[in-house]
PDB file of N, CA and C in Angstrom:
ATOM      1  N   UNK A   1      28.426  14.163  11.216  1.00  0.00           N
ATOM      2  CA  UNK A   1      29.078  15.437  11.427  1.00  0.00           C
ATOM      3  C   UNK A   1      28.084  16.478  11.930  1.00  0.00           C
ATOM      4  N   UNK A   2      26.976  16.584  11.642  1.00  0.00           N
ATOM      5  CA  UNK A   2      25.943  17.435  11.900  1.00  0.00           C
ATOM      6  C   UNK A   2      25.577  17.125  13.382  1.00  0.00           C
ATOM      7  N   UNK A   3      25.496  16.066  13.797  1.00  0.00           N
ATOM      8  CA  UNK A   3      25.122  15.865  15.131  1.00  0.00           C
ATOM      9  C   UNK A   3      26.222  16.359  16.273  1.00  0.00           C
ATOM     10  N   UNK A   4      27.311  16.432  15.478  1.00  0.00           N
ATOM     11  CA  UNK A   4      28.571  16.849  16.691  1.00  0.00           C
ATOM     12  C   UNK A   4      28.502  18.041  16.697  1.00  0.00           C
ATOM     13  N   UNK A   5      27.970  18.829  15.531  1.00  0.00           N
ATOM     14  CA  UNK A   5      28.073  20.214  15.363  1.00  0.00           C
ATOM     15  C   UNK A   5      26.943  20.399  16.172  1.00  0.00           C
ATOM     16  N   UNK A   6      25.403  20.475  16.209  1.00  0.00           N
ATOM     17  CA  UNK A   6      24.870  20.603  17.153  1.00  0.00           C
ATOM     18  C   UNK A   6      25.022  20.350  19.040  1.00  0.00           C
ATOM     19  N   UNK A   7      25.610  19.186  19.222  1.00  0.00           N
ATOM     20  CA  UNK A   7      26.029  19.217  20.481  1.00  0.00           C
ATOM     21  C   UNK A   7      27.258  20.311  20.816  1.00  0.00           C
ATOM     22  N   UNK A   8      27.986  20.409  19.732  1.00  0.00           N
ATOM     23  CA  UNK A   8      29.171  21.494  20.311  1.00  0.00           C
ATOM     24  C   UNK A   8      28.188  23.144  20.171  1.00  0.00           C
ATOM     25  N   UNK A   9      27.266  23.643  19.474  1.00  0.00           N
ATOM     26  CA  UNK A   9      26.509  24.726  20.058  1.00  0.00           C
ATOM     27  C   UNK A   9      25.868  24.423  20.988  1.00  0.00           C
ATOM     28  N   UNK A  10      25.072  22.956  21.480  1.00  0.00           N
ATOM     29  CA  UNK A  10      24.679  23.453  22.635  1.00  0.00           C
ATOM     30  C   UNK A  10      25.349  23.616  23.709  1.00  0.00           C
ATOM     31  N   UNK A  11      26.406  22.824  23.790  1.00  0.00           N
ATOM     32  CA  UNK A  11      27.940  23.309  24.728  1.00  0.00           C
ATOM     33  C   UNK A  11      28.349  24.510  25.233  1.00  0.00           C
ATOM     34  N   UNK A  12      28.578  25.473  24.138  1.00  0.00           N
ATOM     35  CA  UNK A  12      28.843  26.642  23.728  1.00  0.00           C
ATOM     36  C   UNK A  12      27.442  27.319  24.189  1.00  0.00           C
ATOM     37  N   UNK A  13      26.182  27.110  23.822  1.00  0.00           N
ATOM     38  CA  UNK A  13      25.177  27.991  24.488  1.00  0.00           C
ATOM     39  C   UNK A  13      25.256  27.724  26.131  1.00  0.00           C
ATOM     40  N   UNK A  14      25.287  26.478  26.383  1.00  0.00           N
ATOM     41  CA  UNK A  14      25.178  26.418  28.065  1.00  0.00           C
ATOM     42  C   UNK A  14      26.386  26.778  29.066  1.00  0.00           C
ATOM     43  N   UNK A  15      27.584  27.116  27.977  1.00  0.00           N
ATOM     44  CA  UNK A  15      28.760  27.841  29.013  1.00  0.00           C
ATOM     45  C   UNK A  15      28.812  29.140  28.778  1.00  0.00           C
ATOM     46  N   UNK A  16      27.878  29.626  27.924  1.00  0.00           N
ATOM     47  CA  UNK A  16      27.573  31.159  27.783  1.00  0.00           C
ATOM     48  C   UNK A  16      26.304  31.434  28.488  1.00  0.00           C
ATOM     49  N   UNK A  17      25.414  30.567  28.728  1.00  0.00           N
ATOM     50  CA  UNK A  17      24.571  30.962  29.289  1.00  0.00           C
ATOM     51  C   UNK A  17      24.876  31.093  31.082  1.00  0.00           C
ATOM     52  N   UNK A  18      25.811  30.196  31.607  1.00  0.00           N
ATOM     53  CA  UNK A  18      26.250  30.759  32.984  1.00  0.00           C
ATOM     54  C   UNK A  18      27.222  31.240  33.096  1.00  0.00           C
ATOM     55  N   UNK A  19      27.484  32.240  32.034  1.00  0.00           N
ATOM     56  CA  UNK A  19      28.108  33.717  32.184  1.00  0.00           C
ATOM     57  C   UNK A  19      27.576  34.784  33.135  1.00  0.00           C
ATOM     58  N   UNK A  20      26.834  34.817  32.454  1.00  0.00           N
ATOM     59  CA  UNK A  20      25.778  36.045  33.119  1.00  0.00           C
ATOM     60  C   UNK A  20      25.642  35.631  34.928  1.00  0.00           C
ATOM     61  N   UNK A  21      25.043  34.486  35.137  1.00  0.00           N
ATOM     62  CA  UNK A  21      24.836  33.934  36.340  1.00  0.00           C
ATOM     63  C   UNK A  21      25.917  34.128  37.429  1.00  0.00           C
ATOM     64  N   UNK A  22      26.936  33.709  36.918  1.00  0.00           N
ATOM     65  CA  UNK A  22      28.409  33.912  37.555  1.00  0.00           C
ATOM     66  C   UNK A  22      28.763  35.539  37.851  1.00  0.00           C
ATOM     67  N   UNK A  23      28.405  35.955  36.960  1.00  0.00           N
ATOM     68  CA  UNK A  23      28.656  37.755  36.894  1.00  0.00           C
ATOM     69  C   UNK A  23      27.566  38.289  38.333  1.00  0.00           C
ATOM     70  N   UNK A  24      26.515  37.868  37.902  1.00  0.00           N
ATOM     71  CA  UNK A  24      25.528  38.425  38.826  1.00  0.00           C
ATOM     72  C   UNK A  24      25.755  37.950  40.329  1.00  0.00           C
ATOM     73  N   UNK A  25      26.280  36.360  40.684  1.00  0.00           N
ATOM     74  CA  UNK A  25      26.659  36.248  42.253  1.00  0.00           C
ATOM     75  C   UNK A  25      27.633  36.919  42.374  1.00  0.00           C
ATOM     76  N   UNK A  26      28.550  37.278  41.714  1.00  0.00           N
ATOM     77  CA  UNK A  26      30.234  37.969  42.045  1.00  0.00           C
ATOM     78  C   UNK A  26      29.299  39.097  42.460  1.00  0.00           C
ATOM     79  N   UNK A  27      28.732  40.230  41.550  1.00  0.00           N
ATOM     80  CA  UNK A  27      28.215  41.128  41.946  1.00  0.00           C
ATOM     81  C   UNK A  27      27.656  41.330  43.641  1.00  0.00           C
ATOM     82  N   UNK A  28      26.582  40.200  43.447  1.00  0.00           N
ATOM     83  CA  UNK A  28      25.927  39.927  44.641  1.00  0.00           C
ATOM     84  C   UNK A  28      26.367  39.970  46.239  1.00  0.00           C
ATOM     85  N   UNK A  29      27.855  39.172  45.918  1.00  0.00           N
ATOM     86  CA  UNK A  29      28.463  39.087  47.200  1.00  0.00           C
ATOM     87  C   UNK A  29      29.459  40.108  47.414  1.00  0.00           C
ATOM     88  N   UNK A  30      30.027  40.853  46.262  1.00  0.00           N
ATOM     89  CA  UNK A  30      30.565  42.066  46.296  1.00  0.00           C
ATOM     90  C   UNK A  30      29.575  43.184  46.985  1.00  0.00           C
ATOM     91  N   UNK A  31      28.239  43.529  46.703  1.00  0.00           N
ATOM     92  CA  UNK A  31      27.485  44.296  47.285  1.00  0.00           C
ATOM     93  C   UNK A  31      27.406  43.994  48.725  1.00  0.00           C
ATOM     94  N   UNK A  32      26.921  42.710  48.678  1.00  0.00           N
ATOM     95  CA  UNK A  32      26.679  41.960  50.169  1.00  0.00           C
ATOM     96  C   UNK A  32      28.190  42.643  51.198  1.00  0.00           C
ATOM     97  N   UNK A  33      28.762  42.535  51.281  1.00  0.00           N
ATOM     98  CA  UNK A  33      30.046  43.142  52.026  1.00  0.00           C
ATOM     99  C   UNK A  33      30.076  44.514  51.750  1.00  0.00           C
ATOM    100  N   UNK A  34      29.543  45.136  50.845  1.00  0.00           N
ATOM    101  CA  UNK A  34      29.637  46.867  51.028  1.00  0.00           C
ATOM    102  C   UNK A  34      28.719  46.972  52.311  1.00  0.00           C
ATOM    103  N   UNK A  35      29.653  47.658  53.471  1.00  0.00           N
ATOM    104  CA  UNK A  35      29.032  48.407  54.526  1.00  0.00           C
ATOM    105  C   UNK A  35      27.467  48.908  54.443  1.00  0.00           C
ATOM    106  N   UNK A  36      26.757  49.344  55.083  1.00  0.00           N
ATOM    107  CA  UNK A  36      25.758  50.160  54.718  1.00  0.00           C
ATOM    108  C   UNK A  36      25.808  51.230  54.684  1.00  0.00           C
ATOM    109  N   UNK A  37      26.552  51.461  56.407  1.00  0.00           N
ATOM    110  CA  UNK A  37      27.334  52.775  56.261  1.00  0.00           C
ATOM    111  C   UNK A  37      28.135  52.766  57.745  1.00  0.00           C
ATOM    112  N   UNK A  38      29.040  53.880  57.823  1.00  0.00           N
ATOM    113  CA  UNK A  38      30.005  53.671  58.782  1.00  0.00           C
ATOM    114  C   UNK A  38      29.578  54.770  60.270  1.00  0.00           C
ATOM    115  N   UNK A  39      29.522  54.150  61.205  1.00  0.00           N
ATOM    116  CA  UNK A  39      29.171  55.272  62.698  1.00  0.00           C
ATOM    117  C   UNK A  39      30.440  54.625  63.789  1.00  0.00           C
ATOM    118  N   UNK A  40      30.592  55.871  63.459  1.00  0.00           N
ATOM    119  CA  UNK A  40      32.005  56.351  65.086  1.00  0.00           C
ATOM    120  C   UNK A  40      33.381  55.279  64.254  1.00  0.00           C
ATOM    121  N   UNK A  41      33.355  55.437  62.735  1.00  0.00           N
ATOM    122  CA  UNK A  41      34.527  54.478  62.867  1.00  0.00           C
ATOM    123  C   UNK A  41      34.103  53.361  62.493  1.00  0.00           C
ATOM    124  N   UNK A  42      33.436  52.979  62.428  1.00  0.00           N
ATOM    125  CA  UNK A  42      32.916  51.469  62.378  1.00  0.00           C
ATOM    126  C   UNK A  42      31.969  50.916  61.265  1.00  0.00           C
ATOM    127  N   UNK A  43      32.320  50.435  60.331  1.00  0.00           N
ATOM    128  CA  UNK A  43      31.537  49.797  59.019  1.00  0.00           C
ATOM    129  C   UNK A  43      30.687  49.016  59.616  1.00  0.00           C
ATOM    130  N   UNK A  44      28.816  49.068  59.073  1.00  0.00           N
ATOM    131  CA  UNK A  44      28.057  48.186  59.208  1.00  0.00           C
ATOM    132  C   UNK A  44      27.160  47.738  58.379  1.00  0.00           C
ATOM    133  N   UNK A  45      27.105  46.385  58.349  1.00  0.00           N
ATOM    134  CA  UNK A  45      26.211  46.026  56.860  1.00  0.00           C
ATOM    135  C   UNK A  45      24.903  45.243  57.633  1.00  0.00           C
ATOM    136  N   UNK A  46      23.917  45.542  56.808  1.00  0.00           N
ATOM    137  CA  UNK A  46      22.704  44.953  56.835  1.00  0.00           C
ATOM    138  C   UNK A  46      22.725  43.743  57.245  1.00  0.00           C
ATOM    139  N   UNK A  47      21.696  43.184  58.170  1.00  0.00           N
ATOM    140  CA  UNK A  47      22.182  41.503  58.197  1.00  0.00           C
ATOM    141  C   UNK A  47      20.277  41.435  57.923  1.00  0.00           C
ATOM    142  N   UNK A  48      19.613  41.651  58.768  1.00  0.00           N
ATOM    143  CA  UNK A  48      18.192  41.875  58.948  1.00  0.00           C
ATOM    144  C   UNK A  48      17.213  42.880  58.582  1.00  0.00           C
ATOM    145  N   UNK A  49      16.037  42.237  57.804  1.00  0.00           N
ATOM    146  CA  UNK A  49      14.814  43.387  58.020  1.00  0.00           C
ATOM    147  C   UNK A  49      13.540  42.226  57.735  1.00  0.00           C
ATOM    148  N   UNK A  50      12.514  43.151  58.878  1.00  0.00           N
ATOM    149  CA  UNK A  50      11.092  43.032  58.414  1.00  0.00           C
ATOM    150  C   UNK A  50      10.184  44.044  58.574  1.00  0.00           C
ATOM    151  N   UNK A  51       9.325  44.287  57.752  1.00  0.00           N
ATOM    152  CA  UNK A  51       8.170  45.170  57.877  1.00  0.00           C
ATOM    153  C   UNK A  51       9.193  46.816  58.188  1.00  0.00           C
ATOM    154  N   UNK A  52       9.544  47.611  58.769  1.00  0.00           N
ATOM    155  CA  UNK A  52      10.131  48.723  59.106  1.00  0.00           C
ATOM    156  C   UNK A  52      11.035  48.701  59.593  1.00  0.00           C
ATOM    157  N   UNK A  53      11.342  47.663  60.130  1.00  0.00           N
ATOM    158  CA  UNK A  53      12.304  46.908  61.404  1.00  0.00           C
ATOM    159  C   UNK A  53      13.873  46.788  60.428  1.00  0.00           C
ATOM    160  N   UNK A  54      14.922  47.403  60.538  1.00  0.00           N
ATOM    161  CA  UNK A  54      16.031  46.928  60.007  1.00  0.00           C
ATOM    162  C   UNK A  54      17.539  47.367  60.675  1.00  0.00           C
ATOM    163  N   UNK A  55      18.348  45.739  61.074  1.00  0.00           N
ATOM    164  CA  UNK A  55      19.278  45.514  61.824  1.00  0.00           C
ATOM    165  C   UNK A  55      20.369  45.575  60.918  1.00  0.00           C
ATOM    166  N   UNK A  56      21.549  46.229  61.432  1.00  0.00           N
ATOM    167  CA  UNK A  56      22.818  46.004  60.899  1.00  0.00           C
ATOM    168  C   UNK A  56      24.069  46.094  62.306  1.00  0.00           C
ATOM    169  N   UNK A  57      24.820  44.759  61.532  1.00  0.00           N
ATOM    170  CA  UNK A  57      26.020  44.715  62.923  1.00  0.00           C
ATOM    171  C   UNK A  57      27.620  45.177  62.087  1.00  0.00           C
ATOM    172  N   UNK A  58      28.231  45.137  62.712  1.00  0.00           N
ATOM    173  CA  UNK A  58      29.895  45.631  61.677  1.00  0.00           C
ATOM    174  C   UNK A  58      29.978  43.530  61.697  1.00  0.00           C
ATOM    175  N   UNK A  59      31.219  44.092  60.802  1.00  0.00           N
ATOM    176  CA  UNK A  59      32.272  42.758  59.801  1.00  0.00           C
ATOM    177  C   UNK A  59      32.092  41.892  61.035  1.00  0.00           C
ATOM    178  N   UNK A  60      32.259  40.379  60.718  1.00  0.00           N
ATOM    179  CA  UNK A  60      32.457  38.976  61.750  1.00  0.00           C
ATOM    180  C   UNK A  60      31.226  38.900  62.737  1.00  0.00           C
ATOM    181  N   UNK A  61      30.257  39.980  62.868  1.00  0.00           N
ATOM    182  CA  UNK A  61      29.431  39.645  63.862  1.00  0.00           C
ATOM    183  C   UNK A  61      28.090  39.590  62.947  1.00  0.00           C
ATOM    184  N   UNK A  62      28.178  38.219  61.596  1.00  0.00           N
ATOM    185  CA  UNK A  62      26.884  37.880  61.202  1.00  0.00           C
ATOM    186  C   UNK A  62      25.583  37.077  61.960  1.00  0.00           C
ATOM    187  N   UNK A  63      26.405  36.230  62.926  1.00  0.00           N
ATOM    188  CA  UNK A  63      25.029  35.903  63.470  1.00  0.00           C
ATOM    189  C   UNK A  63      24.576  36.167  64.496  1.00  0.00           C
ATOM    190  N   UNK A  64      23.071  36.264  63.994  1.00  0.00           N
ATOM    191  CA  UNK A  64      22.541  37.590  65.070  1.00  0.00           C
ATOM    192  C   UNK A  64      21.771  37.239  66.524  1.00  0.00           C
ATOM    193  N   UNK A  65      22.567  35.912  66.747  1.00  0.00           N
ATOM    194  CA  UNK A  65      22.434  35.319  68.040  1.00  0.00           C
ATOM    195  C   UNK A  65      23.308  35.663  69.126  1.00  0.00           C
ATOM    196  N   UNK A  66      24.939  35.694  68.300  1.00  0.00           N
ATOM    197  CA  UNK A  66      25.917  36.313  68.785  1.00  0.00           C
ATOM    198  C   UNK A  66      26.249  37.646  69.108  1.00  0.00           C
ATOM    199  N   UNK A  67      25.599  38.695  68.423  1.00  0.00           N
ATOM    200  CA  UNK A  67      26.288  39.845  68.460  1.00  0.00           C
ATOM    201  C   UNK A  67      27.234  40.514  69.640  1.00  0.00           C
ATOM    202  N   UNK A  68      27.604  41.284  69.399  1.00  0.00           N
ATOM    203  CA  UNK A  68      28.049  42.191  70.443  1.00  0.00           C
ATOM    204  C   UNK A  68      27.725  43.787  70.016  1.00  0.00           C
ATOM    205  N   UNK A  69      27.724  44.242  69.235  1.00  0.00           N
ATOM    206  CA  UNK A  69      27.313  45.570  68.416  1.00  0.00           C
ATOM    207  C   UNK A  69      26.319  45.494  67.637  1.00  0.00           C
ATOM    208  N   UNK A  70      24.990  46.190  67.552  1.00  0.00           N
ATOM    209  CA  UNK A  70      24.332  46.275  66.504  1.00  0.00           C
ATOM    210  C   UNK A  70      23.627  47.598  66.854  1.00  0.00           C
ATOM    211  N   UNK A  71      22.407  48.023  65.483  1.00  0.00           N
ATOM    212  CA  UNK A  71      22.154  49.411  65.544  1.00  0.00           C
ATOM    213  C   UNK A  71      20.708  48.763  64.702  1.00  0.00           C
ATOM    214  N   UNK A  72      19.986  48.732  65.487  1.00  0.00           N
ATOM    215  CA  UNK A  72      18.244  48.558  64.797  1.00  0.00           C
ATOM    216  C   UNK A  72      17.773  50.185  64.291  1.00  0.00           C
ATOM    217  N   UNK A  73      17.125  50.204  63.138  1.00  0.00           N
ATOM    218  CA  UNK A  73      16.437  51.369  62.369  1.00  0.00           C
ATOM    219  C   UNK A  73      14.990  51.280  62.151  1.00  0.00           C
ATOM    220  N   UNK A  74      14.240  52.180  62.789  1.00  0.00           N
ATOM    221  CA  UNK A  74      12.869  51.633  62.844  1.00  0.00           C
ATOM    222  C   UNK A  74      12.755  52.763  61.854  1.00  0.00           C
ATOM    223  N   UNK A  75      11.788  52.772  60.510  1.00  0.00           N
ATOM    224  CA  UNK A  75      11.195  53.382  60.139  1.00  0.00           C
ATOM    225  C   UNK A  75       9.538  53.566  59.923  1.00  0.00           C
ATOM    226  N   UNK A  76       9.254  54.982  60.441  1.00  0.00           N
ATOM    227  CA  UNK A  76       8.217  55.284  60.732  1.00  0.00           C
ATOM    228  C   UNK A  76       7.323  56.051  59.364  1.00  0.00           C
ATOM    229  N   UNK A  77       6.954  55.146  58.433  1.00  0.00           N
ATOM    230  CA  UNK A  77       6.192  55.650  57.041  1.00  0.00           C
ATOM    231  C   UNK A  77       5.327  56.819  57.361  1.00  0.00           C
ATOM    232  N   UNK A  78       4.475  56.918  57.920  1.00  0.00           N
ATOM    233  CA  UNK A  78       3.616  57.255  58.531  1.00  0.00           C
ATOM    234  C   UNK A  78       3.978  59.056  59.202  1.00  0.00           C
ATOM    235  N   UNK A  79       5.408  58.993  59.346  1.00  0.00           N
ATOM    236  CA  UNK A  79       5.496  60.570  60.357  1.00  0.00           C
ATOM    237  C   UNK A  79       5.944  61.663  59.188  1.00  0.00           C
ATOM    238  N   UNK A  80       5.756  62.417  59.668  1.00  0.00           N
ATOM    239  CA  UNK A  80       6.028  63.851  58.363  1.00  0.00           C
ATOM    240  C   UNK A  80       6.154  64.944  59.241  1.00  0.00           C
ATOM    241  N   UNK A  81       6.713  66.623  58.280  1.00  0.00           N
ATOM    242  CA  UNK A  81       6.573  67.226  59.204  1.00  0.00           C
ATOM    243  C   UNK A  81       5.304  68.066  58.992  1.00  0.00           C
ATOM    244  N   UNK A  82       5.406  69.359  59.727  1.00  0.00           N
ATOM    245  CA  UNK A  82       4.088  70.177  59.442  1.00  0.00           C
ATOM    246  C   UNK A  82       4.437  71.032  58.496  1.00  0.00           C
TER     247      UNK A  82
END
């Protein structure tokens, strides 16, 4: 009896433990589809970045071989004003 009781907590720990996990991709891909932000009308989410360099295209145009719309953001760390 003791041995079933231990396998049924560890049961119980390992379908509670990918609770959390499950919560956090829902999250994940819920964010992932929030826009970044919208110009002329048009929702666009992040697809790309490196170093300063960061690309975003609107909805259906993820790959960035294909595009037809996109809007590159260069940021310049470095500039300030006087």
């Amino acid at each position: 009896m003791s041995f079933r009781l231990h396998i049924l907590q560890l049961l119980a720990l390992l379908a509670l433990a990918c609770i959390p996990l499950d919560a956090q991709e829902t999250h994940a891909t819920a964010a992932a589809a929030k826009p970044a932000f919208v110009f002329g009308g048009v929702s666009y989410l992040h697809r790309w970045s490196q170093n300063d360099q960061h690309e975003y295209t609107p909805g259906g145009q993820e790959d960035l071989q294909k595009w037809l719309d996109m809007i590159t953001m260069n940021v310049y760390p470095s500039a300030h004003d006087r």
